[in-house]
Protein backbone atom coordinates (compact mmCIF):
# COMPACT_ATOMS: atom_id res chain seq x y z
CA UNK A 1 13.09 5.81 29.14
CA UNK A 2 12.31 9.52 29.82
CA UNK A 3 11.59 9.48 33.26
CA UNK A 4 15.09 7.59 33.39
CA UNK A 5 16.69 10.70 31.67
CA UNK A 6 14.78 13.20 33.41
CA UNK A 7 15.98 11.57 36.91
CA UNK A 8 19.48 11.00 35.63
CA UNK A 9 20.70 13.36 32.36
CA UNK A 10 17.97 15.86 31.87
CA UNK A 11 20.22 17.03 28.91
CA UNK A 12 21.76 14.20 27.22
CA UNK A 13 23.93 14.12 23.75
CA UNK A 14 22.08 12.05 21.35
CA UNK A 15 23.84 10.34 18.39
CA UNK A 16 21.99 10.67 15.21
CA UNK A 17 24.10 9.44 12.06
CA UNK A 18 24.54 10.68 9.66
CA UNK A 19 24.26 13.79 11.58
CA UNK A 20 26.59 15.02 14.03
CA UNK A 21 23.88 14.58 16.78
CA UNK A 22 22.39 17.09 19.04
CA UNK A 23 21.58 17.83 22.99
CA UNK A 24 18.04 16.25 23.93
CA UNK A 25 16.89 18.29 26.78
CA UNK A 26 14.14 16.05 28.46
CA UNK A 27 13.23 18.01 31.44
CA UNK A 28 11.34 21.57 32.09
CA UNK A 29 13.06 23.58 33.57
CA UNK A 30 16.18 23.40 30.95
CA UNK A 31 13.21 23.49 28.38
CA UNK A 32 12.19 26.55 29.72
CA UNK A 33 15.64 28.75 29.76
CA UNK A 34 16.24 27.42 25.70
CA UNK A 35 12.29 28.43 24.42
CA UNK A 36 12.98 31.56 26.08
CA UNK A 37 16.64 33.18 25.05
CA UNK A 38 16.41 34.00 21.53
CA UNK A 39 19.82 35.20 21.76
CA UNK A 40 22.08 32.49 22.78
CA UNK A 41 19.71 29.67 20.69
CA UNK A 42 18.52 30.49 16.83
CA UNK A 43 15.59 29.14 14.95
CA UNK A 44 16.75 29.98 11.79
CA UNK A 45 18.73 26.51 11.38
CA UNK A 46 15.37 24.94 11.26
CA UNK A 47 13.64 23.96 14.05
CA UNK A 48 13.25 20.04 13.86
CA UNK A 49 15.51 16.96 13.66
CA UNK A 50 15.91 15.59 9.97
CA UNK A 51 14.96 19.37 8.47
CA UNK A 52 15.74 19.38 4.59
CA UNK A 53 18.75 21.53 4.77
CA UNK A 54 18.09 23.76 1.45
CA UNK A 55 14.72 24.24 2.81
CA UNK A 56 15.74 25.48 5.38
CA UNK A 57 17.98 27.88 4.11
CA UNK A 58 15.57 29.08 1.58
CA UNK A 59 12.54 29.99 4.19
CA UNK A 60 14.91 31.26 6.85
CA UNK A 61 14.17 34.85 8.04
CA UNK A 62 11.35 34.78 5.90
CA UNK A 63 8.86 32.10 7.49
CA UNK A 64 7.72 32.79 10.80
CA UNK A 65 8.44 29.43 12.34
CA UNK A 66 12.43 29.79 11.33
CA UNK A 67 12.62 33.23 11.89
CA UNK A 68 14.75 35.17 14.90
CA UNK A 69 14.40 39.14 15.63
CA UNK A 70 13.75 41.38 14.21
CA UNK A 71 11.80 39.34 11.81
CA UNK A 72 10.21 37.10 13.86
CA UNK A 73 8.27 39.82 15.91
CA UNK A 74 7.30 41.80 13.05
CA UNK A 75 6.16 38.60 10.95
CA UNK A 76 4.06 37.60 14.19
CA UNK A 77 2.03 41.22 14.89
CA UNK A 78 1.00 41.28 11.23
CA UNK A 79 -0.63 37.66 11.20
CA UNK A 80 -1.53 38.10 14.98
CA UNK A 81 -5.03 39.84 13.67
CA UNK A 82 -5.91 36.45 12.74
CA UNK A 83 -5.88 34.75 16.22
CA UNK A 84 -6.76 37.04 18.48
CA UNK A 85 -9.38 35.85 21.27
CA UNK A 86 -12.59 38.41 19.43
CA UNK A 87 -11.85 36.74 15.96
CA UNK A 88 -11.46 33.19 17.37
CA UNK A 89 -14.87 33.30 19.42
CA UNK A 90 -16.89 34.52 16.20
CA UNK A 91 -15.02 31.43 14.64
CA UNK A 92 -15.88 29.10 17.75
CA UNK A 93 -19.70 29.30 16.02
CA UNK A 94 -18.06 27.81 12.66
CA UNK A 95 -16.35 25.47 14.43
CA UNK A 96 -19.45 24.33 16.12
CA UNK A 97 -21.64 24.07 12.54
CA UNK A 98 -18.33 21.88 11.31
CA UNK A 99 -18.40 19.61 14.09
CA UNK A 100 -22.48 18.81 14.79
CA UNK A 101 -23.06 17.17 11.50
CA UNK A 102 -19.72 15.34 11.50
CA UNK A 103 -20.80 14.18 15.22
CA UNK A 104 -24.48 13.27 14.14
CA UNK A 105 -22.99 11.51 10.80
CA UNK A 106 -20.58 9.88 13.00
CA UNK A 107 -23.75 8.52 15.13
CA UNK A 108 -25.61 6.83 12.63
CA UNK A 109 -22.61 4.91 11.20
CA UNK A 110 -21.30 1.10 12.96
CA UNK A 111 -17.88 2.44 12.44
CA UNK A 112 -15.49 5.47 11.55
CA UNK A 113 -12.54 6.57 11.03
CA UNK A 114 -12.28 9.83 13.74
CA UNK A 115 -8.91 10.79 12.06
CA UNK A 116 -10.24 11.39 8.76
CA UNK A 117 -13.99 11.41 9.38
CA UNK A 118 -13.61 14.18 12.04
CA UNK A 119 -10.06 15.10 13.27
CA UNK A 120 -9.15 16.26 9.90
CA UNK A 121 -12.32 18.20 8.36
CA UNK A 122 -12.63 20.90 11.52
CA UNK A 123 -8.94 22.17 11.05
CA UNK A 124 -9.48 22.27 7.72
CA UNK A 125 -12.37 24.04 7.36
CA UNK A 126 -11.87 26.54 10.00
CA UNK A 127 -8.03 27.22 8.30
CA UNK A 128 -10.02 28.21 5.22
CA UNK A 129 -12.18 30.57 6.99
CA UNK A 130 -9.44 32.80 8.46
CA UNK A 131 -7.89 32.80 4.77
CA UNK A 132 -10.86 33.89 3.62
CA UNK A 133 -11.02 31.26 0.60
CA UNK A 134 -14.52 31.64 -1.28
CA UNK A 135 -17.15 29.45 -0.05
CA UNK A 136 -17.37 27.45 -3.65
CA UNK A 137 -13.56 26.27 -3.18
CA UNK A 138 -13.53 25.16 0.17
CA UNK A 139 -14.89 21.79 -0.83
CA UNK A 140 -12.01 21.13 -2.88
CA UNK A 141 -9.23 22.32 -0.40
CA UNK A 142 -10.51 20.78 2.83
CA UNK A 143 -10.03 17.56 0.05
CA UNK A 144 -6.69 17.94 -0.87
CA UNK A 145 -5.57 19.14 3.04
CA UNK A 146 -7.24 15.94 4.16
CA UNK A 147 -4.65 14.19 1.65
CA UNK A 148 -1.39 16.24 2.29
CA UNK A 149 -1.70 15.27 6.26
CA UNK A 150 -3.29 11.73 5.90
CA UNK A 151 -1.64 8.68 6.66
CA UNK A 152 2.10 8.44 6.73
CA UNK A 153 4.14 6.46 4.66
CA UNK A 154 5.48 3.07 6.50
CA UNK A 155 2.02 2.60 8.21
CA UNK A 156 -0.31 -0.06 6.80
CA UNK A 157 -2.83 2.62 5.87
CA UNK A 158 0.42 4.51 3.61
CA UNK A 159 2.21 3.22 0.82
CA UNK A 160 4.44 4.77 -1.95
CA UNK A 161 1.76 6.00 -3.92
CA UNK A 162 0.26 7.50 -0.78
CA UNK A 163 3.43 9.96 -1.02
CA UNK A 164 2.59 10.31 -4.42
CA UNK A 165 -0.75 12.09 -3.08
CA UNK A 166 0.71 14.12 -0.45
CA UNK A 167 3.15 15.48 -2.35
CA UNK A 168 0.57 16.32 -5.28
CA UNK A 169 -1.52 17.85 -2.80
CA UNK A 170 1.03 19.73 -1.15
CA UNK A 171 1.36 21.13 -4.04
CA UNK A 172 -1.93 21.85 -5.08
CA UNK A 173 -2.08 23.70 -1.86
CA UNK A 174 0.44 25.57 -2.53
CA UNK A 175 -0.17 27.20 -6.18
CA UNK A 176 -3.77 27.67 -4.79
CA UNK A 177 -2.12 29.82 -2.74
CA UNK A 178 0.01 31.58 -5.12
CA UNK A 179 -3.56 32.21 -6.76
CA UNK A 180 -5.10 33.55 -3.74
CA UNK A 181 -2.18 35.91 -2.97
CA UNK A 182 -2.64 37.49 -6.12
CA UNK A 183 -6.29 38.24 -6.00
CA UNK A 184 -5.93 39.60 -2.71
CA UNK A 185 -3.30 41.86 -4.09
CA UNK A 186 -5.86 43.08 -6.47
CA UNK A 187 -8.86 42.46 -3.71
CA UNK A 188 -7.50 42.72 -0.29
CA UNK A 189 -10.20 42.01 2.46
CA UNK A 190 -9.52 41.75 6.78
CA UNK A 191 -8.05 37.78 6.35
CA UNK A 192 -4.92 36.85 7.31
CA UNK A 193 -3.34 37.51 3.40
CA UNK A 194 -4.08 40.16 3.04
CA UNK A 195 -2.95 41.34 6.29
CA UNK A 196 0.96 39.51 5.31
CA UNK A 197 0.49 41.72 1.81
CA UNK A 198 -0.73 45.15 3.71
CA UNK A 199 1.69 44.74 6.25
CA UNK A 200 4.90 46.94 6.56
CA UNK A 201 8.84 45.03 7.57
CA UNK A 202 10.82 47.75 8.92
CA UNK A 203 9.54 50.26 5.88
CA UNK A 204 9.12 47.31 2.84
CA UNK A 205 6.64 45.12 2.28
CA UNK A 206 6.63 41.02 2.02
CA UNK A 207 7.25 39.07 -0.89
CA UNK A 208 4.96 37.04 -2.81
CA UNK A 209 7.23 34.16 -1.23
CA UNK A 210 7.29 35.66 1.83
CA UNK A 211 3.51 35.20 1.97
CA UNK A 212 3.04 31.73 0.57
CA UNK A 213 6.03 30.64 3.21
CA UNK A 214 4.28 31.89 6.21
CA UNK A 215 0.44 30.54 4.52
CA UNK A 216 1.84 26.87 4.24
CA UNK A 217 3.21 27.65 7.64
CA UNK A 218 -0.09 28.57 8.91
CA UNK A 219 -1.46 25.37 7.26
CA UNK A 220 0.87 23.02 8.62
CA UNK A 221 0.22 24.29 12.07
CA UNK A 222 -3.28 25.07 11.84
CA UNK A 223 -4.03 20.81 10.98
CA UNK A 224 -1.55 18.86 12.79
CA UNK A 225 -2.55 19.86 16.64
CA UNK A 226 -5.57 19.92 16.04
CA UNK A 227 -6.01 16.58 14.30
CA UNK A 228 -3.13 14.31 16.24
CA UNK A 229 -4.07 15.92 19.67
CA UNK A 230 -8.19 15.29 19.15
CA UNK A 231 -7.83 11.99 18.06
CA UNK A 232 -4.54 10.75 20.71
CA UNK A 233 -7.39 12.95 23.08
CA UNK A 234 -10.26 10.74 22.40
CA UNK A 235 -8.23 7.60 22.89
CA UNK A 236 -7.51 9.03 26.10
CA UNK A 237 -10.92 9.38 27.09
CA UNK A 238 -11.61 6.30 26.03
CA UNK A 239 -9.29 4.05 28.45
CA UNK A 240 -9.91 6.22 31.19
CA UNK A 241 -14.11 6.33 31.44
CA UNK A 242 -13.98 7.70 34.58
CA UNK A 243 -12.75 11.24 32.98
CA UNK A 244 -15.39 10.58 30.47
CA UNK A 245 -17.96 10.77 33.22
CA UNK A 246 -16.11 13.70 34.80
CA UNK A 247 -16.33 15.55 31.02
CA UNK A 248 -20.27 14.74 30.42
CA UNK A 249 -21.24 15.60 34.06
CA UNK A 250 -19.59 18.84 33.75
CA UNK A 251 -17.39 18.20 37.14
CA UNK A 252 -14.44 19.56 35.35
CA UNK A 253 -13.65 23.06 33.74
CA UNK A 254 -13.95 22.71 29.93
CA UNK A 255 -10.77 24.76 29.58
CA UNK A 256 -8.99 22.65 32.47
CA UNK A 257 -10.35 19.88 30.19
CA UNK A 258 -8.76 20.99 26.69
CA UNK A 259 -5.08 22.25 28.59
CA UNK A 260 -4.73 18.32 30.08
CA UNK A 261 -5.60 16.66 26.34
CA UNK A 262 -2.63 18.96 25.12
CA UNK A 263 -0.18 17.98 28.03
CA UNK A 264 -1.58 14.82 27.86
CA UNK A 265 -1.04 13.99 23.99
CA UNK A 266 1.24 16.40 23.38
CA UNK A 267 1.18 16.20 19.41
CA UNK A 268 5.01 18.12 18.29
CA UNK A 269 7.00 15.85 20.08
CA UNK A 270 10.03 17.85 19.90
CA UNK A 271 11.53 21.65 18.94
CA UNK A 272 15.03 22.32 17.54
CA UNK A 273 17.24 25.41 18.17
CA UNK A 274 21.05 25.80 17.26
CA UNK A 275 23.10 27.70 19.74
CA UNK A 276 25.11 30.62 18.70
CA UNK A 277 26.88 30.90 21.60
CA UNK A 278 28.61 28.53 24.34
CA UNK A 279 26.03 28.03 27.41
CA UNK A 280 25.80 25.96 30.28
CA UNK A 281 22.51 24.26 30.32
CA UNK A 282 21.12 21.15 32.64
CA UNK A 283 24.65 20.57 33.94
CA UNK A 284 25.97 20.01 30.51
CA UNK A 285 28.79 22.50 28.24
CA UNK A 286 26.49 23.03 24.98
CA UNK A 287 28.91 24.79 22.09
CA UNK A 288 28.22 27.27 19.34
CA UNK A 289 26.38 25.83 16.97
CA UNK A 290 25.48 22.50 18.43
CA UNK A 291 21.84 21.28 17.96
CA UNK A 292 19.32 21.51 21.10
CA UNK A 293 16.12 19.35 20.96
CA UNK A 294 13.34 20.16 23.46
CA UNK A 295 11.23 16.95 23.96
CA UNK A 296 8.00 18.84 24.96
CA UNK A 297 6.51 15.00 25.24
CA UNK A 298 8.59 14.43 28.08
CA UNK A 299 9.17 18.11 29.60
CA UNK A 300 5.43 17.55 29.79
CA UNK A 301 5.70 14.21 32.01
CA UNK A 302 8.40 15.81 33.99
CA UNK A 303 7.38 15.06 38.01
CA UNK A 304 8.84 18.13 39.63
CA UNK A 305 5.95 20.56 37.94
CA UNK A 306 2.99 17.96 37.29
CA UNK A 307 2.33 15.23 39.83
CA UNK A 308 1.48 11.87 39.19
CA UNK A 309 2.38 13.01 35.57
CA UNK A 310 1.15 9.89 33.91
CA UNK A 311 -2.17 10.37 35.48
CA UNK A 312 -5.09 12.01 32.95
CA UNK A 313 -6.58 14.02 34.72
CA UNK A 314 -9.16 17.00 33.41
CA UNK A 315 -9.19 18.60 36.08
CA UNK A 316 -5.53 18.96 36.48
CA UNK A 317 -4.53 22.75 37.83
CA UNK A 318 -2.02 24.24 37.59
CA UNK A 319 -1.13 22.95 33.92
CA UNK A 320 1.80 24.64 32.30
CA UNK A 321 2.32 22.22 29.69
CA UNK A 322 4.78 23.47 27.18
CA UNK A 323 2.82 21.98 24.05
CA UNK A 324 2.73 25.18 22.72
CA UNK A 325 6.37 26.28 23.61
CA UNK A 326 6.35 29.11 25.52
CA UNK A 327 8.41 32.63 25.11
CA UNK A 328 8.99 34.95 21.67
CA UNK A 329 7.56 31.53 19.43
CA UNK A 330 4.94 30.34 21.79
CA UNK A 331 2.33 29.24 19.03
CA UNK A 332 0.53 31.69 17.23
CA UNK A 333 -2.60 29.35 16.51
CA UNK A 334 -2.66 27.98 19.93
CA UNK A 335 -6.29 30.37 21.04
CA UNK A 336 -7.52 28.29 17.83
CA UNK A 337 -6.35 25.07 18.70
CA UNK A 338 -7.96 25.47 22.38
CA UNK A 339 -11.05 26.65 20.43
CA UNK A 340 -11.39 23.61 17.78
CA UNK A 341 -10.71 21.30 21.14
CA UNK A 342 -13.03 23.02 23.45
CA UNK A 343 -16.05 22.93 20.94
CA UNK A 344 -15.17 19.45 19.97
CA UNK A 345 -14.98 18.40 23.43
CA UNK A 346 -18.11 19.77 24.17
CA UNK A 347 -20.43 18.40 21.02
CA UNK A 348 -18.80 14.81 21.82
CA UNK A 349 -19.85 15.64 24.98
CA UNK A 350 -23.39 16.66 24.70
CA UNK A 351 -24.05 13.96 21.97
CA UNK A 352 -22.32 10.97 22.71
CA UNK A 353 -23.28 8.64 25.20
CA UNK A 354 -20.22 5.75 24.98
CA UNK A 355 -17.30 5.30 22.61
CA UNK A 356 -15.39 2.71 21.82
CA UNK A 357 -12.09 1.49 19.39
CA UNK A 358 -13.31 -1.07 16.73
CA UNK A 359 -10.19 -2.06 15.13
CA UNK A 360 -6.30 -1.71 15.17
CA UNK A 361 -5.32 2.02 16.08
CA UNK A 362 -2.40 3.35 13.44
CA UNK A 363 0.15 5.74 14.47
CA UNK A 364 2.25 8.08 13.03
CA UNK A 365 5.63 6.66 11.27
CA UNK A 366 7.32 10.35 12.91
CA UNK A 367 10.05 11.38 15.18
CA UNK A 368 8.13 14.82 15.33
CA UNK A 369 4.47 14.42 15.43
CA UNK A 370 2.92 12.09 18.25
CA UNK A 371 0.02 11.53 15.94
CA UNK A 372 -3.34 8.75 14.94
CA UNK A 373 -2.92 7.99 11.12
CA UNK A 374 -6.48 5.96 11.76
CA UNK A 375 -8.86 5.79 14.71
CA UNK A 376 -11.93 3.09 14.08
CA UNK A 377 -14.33 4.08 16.84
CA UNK A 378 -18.26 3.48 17.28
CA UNK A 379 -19.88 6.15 18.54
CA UNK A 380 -23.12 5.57 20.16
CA UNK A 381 -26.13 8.35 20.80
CA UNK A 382 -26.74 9.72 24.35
CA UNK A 383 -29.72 8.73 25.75
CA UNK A 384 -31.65 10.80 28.60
């Protein structure tokens, strides 16, 4: 269906009742121009399809995510310290202690789950190092993270009181966080808190809200491409062995590798702007204040800028997959979500000798995450 609308109405109007629809823009190119003028397209009327309205309203120009200048740049420098390539190679050493006993646990077992087993835990752990969050907690919140992102409701492995969970944990999460804000108020140290409560907006300083907005934000973001993209990556490698081969031989770039598991999987299936201004765009009259979806899933299959798009390929160069977006709100985490991919890739690679699916694969009941609710694989040991 998307290479259909990519060949025929790379911008297309979309009903969506009860909604008065929106513009799906399933090609590059028009991708491109909408990720990258902040003036004619907003973010701060949320940014995906079937956003709660009031929530919205409440985090916008206060959360990074919904956020348009000359908020948005100033909210990104101060939580920039966080991500920057120095801080995320010390952290690729962390990610590597996470993910060899996971790996080696993983190897003695008939059968996991990757999703929760593995996919989960490294995100997890690795959010609660750049928080900073004392060594004798972490335990307990790479727990209740593993609950607020586990399996969705509608799948076979989530049920009513499976919302239940997630939304206690959610908000366990989130009053943890209220704690943590206020001790680092007291006890500021070089984490990414303290750096949102240090940090100066055009001569005043954030909230308390301010800070927990943008900390869930960094939550959110920091678990879901890491844990949908791994675990839609392994399944990848999995049906095509011959990339598997290509990954443990070391014919193809480990970097190469990670940037064609993001095109490849592409875990946020879509981004929403509003338009604040009347623009032409793919051939088609968008109005002030009509909804524009980007369908990075598809922009990412799209034939003019990667051949044989279908194809997985590791080795795949150039690869300017928008999975990140691109422009002003090209992801901040993205250097960590290479990193936790890269590492991963590499101990799976290192370790493992064959993988394969042992039971039914669940997906993700989502119109915005491409992601694995559960993943049964055996892993077996490589031998040399």
């Amino acid at each position: 269906m998307w290479a259909q609308l990519r060949a025929t109405t790379p911008v297309v109007w979309t009903e969506h009742p009860p909604g008065p629809g929106f513009w799906s823009v399933m090609s590059y190119e028009p991708a491109l121009q909408v990720y990258r003028n902040t003036t004619a397209f907003t973010s701060e009327q949320g940014m995906r399809v079937d956003s709660d309205s009031a929530a919205v309203k409440a985090a916008a120009g206060k959360m990074l995510i919904v956020s348009d200048p000359p908020v948005h740049p100033r909210l990104r420098k101060l939580m920039n310290s966080a991500f920057v390539p120095r801080v995320v190679a010390t952290l690729e050493e962390s990610m590597r202690r996470v993910i060899e006993p996971l790996v080696e646990q993983a190897l003695e077992k008939d059968s996991v789950d990757f999703v929760e087993e593995i996919a989960a835990v490294l995100p997890a752990a690795i959010i609660c190092d750049i928080m900073n969050v004392p060594q004798a907690e972490r335990s307990r919140m790479i727990e209740l993270t593993s609950q607020a992102f586990g399996a969705s409701v509608g799948t076979s492995s989530g049920c009513p009181m499976d919302q239940l969970r997630k939304t206690e944990a959610h908000a366990e999460i989130f009053l943890y966080y209220m704690d943590l804000v206020e001790e680092r108020r007291r006890n500021p140290g070089e984490d990414v808190v303290s750096a949102l409560i240090r940090g100066d907006m055009g001569g005043r300083k954030l909230t308390n809200e301010e800070v927990l907005l943008n900390c869930d934000g960094l939550v959110t973001g920091a678990n879901e491409t890491t844990r949908h993209g791994s675990s839609a990556g392994l399944i990848a490698l999995i049906e095509n062995p011959q990339e598997w081969q290509r990954l443990k031989a070391g014919e193809v770039d480990i970097e190469s590798a990670v940037d064609e598991v993001l095109r490849y999987t592409s875990p946020a299936l879509h981004v929403m702007r509003v338009a604040t201004q009347d623009v032409e765009l793919g051939g088609q009259h968008v109005r002030a204040g009509e909804a524009v979806v980007l369908w990075n899933a598809s922009a990412n299959r799209d034939e003019s800028v990667f051949p044989d798009p279908d194809r997985f390929d590791l080795g795949r160069t150039p690869n300017r997959h928008l999975t990140f977006g691109i422009g002003p709100h090209f992801c901040l985490g993205a250097p960590l979500a290479r990193a936790e991919l890269k590492v991963l890739l590499q101990v799976l690679a290192e370790r493992v000798g064959h993988m394969e699916i042992t039971g039914p694969v669940e997906r993700m009941r989502s119109n915005f995450m491409w992601g694995i609710d559960r993943l049964p694989v055996a892993l077996s040991r490589e031998t040399r």
